[in-house]
C-alpha atoms as a PDB file:
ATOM      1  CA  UNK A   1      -2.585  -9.048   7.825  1.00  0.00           C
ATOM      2  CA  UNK A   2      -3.739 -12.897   7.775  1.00  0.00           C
ATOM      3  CA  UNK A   3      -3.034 -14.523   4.666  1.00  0.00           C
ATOM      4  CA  UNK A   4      -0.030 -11.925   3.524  1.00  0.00           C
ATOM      5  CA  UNK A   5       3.282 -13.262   2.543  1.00  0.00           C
ATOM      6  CA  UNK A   6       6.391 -11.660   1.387  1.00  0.00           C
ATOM      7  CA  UNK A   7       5.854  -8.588   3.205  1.00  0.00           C
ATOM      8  CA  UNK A   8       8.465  -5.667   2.928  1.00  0.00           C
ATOM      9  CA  UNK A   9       8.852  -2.607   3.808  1.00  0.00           C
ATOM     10  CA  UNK A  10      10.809   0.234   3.825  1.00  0.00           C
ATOM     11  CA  UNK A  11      10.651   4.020   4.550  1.00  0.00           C
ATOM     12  CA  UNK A  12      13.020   6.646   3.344  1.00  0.00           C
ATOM     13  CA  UNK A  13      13.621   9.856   4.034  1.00  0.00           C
ATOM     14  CA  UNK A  14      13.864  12.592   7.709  1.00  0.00           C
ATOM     15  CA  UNK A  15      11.774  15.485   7.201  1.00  0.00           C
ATOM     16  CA  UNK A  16       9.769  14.215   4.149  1.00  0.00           C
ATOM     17  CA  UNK A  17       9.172  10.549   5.053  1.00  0.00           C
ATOM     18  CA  UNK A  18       7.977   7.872   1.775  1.00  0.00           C
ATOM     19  CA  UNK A  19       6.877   4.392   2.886  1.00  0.00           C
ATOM     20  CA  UNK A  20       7.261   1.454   0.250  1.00  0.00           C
ATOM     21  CA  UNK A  21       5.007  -1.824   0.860  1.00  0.00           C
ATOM     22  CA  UNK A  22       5.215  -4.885  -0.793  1.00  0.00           C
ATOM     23  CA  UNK A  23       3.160  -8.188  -0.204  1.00  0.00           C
ATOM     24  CA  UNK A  24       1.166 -11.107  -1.824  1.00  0.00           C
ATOM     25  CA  UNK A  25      -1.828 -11.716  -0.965  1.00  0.00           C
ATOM     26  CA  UNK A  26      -4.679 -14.978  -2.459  1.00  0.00           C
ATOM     27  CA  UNK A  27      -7.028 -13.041  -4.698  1.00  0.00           C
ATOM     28  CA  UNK A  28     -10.061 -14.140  -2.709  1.00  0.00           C
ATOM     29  CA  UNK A  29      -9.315 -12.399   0.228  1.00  0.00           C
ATOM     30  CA  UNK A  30      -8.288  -9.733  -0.817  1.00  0.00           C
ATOM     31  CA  UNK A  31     -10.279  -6.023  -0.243  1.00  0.00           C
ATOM     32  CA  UNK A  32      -8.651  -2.854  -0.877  1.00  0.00           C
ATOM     33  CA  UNK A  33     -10.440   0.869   0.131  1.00  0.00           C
ATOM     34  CA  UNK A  34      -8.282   3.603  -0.207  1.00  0.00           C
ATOM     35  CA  UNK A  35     -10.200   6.960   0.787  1.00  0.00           C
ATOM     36  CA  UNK A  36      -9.014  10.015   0.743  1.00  0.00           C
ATOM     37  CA  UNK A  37     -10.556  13.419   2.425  1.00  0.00           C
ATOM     38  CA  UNK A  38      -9.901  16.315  -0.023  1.00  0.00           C
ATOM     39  CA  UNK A  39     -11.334  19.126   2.244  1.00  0.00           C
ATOM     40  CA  UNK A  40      -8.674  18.399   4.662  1.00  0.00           C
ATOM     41  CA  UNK A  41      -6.250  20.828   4.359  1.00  0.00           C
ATOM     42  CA  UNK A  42      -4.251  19.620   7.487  1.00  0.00           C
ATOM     43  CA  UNK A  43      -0.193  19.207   6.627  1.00  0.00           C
ATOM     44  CA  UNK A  44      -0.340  16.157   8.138  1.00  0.00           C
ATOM     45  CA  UNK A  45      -0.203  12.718   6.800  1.00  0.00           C
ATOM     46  CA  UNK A  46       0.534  11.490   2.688  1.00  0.00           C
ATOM     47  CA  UNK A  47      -0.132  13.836   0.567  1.00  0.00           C
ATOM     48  CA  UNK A  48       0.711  10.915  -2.725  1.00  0.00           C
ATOM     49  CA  UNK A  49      -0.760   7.338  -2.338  1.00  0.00           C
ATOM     50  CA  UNK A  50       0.013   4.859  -4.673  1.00  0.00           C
ATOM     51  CA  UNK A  51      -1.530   1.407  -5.068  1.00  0.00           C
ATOM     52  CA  UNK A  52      -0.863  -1.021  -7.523  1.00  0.00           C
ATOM     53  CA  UNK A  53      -2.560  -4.906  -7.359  1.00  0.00           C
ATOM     54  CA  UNK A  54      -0.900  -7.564  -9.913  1.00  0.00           C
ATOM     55  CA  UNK A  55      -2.905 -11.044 -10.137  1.00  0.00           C
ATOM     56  CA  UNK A  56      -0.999 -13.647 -10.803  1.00  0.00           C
ATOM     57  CA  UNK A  57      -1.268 -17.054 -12.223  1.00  0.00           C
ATOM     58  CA  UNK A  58      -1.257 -18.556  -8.977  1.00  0.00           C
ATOM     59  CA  UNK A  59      -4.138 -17.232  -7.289  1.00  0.00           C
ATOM     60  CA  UNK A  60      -2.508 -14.808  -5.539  1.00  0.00           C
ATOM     61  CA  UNK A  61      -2.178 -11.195  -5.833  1.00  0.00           C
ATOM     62  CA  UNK A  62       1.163  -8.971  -5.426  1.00  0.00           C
ATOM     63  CA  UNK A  63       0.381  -5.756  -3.390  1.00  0.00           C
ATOM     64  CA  UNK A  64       2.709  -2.489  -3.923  1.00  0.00           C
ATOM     65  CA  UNK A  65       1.689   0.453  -1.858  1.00  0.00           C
ATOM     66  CA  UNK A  66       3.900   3.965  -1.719  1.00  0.00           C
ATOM     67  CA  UNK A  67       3.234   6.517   0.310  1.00  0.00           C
ATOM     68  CA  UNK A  68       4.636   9.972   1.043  1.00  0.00           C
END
């Protein structure tokens, strides 16, 4: 992701797997879509997305994304 700093990430978990994403972004370039299909009844993929975007004084924007 151009522009990201501070990126971690981390992913817990064997048979029911949770993905934790942090990064800071500058405000102006940042886009977010999160889209999710609710007629797909697959077992597959996340079934709880978080997303939380903090602005900061700075310009820039902290990113936290959890998924499992």
């Amino acid at each position: 992701m151009d522009g990201a700093t501070n990126l971690r990430c981390r992913s817990h978990g064997v048979l029911d797997e949770t993905f934790q994403v942090t990064f800071r972004m500058p405000r102006a370039d940042l886009c977010v879509g999160v889209m999710r299909d609710r007629m797909d009844r697959s077992n597959t993929g996340a079934t709880d997305i978080a997303l939380t975007a903090r602005h900061a004084d700075d310009g820039t924007t902290l990113v936290s994304f959890d998924a499992g």
